[in-house]
N, C-alpha and C. Protein backbone atom coordinates (compact mmCIF):
# COMPACT_ATOMS: atom_id res chain seq x y z
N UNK A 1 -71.28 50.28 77.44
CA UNK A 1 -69.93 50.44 76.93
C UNK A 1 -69.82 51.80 76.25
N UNK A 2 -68.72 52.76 76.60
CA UNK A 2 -68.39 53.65 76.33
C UNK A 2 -67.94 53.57 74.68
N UNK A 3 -67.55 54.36 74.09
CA UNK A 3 -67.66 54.61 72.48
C UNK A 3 -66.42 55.53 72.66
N UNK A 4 -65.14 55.25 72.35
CA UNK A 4 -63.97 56.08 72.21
C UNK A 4 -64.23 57.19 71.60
N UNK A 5 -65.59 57.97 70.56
CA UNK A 5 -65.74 58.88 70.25
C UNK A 5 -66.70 59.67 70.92
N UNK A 6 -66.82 59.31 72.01
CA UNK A 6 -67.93 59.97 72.75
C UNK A 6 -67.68 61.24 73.39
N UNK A 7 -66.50 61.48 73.90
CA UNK A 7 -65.98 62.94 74.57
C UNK A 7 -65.86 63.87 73.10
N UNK A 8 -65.41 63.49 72.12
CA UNK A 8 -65.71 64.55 71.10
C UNK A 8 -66.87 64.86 70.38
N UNK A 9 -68.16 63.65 70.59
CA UNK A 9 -69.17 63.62 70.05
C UNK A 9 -69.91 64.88 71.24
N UNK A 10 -69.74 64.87 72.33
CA UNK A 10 -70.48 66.04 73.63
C UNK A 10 -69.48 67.42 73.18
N UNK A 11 -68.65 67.55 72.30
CA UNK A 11 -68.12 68.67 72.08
C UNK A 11 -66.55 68.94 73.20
N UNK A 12 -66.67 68.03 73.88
CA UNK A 12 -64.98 67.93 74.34
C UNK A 12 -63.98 67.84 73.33
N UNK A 13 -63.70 67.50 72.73
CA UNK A 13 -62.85 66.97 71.53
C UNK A 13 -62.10 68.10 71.28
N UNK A 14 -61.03 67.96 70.39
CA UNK A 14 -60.29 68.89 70.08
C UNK A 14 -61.30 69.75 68.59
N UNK A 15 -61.89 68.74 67.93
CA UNK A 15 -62.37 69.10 67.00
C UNK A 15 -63.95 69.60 67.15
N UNK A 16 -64.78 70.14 66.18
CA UNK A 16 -66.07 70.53 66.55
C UNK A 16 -65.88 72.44 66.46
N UNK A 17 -67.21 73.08 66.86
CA UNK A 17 -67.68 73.89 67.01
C UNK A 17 -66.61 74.77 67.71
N UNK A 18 -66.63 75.69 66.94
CA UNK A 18 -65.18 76.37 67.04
C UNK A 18 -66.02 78.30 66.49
N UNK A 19 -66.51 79.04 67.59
CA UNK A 19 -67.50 80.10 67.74
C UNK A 19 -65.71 81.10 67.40
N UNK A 20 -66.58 82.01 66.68
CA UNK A 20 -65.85 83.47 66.71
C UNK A 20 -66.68 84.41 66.78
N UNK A 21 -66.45 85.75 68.01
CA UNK A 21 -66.94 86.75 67.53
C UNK A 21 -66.28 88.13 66.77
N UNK A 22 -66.85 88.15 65.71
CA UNK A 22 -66.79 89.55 65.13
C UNK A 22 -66.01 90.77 65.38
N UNK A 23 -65.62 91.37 65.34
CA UNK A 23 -65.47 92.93 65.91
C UNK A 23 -66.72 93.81 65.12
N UNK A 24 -67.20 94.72 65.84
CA UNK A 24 -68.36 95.66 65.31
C UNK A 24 -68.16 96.01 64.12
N UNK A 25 -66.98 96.53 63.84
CA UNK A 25 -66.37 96.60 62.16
C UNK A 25 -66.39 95.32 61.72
N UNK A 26 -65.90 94.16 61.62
CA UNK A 26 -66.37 93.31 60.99
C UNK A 26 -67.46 93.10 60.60
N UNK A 27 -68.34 93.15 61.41
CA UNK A 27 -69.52 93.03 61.03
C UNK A 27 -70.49 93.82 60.54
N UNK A 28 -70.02 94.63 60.84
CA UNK A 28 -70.31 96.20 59.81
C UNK A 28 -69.87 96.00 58.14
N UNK A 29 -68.47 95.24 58.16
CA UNK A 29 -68.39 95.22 56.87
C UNK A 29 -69.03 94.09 55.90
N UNK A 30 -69.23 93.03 56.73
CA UNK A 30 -70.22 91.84 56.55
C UNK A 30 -71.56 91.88 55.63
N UNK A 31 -72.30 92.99 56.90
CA UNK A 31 -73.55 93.89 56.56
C UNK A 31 -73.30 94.51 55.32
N UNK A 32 -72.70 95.40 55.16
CA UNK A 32 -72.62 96.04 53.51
C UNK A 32 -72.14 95.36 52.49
N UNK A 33 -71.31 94.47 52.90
CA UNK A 33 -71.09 93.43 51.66
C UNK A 33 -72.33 92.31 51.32
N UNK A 34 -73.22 91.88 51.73
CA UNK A 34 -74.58 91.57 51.60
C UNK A 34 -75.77 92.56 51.04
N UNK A 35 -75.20 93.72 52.00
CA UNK A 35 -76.42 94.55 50.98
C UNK A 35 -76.20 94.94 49.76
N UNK A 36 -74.82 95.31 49.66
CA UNK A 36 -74.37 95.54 47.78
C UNK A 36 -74.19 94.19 47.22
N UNK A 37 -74.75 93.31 47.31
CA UNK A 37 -75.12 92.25 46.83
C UNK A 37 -77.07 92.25 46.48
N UNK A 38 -77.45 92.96 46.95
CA UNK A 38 -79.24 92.81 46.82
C UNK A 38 -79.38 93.59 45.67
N UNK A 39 -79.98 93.01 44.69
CA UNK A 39 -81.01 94.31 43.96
C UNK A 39 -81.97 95.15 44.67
N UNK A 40 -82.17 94.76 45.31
CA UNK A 40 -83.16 95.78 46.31
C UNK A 40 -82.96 96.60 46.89
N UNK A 41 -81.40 96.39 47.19
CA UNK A 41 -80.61 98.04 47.90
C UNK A 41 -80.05 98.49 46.90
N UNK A 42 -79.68 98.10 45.62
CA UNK A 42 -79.22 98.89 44.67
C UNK A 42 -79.55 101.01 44.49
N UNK A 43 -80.82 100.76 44.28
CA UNK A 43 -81.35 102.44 44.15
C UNK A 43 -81.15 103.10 45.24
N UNK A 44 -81.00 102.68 46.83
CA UNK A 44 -80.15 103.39 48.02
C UNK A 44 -78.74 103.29 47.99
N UNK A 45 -78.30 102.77 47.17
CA UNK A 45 -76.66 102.67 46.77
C UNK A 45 -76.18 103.68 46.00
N UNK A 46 -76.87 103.94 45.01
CA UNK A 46 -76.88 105.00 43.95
C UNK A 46 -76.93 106.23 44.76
N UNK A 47 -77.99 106.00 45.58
CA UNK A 47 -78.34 107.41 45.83
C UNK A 47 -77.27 108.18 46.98
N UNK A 48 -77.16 106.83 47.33
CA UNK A 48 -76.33 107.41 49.14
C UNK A 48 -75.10 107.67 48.13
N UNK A 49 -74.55 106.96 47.02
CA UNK A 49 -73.13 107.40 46.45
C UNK A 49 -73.43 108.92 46.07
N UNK A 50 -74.32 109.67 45.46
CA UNK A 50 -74.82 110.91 44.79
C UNK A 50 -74.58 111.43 46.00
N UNK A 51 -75.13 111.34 47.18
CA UNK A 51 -75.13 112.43 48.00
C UNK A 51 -73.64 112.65 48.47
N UNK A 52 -73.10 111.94 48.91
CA UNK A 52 -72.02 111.89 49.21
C UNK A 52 -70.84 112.45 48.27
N UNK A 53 -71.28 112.32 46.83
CA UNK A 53 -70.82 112.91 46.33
C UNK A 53 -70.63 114.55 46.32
N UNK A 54 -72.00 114.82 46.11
CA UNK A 54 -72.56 116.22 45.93
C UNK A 54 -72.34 116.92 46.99
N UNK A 55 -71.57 116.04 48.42
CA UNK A 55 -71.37 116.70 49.76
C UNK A 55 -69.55 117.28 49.42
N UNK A 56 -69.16 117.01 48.41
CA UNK A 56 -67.74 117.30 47.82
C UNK A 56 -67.62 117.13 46.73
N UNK A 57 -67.79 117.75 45.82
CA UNK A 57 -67.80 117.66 44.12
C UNK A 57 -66.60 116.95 43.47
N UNK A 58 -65.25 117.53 44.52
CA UNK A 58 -64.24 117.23 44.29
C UNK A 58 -63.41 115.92 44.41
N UNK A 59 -64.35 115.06 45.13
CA UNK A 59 -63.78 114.06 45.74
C UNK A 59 -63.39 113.16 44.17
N UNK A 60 -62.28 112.33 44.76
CA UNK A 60 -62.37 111.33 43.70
C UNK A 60 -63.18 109.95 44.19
N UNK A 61 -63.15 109.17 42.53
CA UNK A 61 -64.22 108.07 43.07
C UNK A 61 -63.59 107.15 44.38
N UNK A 62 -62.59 107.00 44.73
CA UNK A 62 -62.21 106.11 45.51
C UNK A 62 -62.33 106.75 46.78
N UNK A 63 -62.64 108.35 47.19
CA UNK A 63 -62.83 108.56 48.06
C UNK A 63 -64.42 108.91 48.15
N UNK A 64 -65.15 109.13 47.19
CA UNK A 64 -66.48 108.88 47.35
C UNK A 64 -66.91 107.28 47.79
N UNK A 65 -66.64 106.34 47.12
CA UNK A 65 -66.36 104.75 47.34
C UNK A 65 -66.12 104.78 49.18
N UNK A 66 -65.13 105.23 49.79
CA UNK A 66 -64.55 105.21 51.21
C UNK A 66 -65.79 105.87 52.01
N UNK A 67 -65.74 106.90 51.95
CA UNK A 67 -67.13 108.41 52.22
C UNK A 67 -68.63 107.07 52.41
N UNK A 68 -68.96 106.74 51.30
CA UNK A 68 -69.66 105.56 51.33
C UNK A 68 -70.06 104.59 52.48
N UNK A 69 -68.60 104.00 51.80
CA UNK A 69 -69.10 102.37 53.17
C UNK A 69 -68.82 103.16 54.70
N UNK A 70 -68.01 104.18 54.92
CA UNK A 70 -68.48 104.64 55.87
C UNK A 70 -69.95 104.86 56.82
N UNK A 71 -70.61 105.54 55.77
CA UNK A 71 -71.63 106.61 55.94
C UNK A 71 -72.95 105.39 55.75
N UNK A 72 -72.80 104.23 55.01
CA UNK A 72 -73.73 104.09 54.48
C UNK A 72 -75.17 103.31 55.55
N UNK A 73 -74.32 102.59 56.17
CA UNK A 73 -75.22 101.47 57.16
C UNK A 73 -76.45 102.67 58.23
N UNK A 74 -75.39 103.54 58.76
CA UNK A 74 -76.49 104.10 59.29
C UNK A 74 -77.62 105.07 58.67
N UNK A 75 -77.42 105.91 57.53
CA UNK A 75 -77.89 106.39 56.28
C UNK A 75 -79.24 105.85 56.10
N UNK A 76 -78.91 104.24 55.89
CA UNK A 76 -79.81 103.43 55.03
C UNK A 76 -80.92 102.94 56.03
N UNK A 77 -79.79 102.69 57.30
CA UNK A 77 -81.28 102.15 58.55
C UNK A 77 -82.16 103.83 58.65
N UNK A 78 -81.79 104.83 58.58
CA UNK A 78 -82.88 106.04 58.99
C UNK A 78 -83.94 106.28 57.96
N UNK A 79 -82.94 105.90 56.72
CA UNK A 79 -83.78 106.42 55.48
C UNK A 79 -85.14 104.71 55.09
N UNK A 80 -84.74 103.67 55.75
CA UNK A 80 -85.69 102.59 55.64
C UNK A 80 -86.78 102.78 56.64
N UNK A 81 -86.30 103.14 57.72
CA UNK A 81 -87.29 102.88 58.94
C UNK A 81 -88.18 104.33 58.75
N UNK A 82 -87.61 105.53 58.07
CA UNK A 82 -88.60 106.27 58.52
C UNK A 82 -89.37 106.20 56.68
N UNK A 83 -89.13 105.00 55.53
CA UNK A 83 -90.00 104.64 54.60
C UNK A 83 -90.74 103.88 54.66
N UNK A 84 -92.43 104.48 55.14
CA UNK A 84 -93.27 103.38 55.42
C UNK A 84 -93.95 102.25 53.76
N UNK A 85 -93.30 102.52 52.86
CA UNK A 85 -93.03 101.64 51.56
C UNK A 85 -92.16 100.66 51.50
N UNK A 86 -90.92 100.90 52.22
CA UNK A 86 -90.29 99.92 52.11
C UNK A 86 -90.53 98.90 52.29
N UNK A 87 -89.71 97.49 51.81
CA UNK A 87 -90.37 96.55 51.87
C UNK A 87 -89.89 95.80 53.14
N UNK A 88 -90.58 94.87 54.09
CA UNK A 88 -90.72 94.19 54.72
C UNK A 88 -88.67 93.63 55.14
N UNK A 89 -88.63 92.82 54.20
CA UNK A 89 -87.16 92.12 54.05
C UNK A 89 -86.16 93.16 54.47
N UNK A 90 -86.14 94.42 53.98
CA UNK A 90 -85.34 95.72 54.09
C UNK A 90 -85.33 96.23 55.82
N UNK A 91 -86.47 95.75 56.17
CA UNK A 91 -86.76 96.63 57.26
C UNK A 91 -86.32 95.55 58.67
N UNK A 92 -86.24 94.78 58.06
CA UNK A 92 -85.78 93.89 58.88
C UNK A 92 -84.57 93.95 59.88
């Protein structure tokens, strides 16, 4: 005997597993909102903000802030992978 919940229990159903993908920016912004969440990326946060700074003295903070999450994801993968200190979790 069939089970009236059985076509939604195999994922027919209206309800259930319901996949989205991303856009590359999304998930780009995903990524940096997790890493400025780590203490562990903190001191590459600092630093990538300094440079970026020092690449325009003039900037204001909200466009150093922008300059930033731009710049930062790929920045941080060159400056991890080519630190053979870094730690494990980072490199990931």
């Amino acid at each position: 005997m069939e089970s009236q919940h059985d076509e939604r229990v195999g994922g027919k159903g209206s309800r259930g597993l319901h996949v989205i993908t991303p856009s590359l920016e999304e998930l780009q912004q995903a990524h940096l909102y997790i890493l400025n969440k780590s203490n562990e990326v903190l001191s590459y946060i600092v630093r990538h903000e300094a440079l970026v700074k020092e690449s325009n003295p003039k900037m204001t903070k909200n466009r150093v802030l922008k300059g930033h999450n731009k710049t930062f994801l790929n920045w941080f993968k060159d400056i991890i992978f080519g630190d053979h200190n870094a730690s494990k979790m980072l490199r990931k």
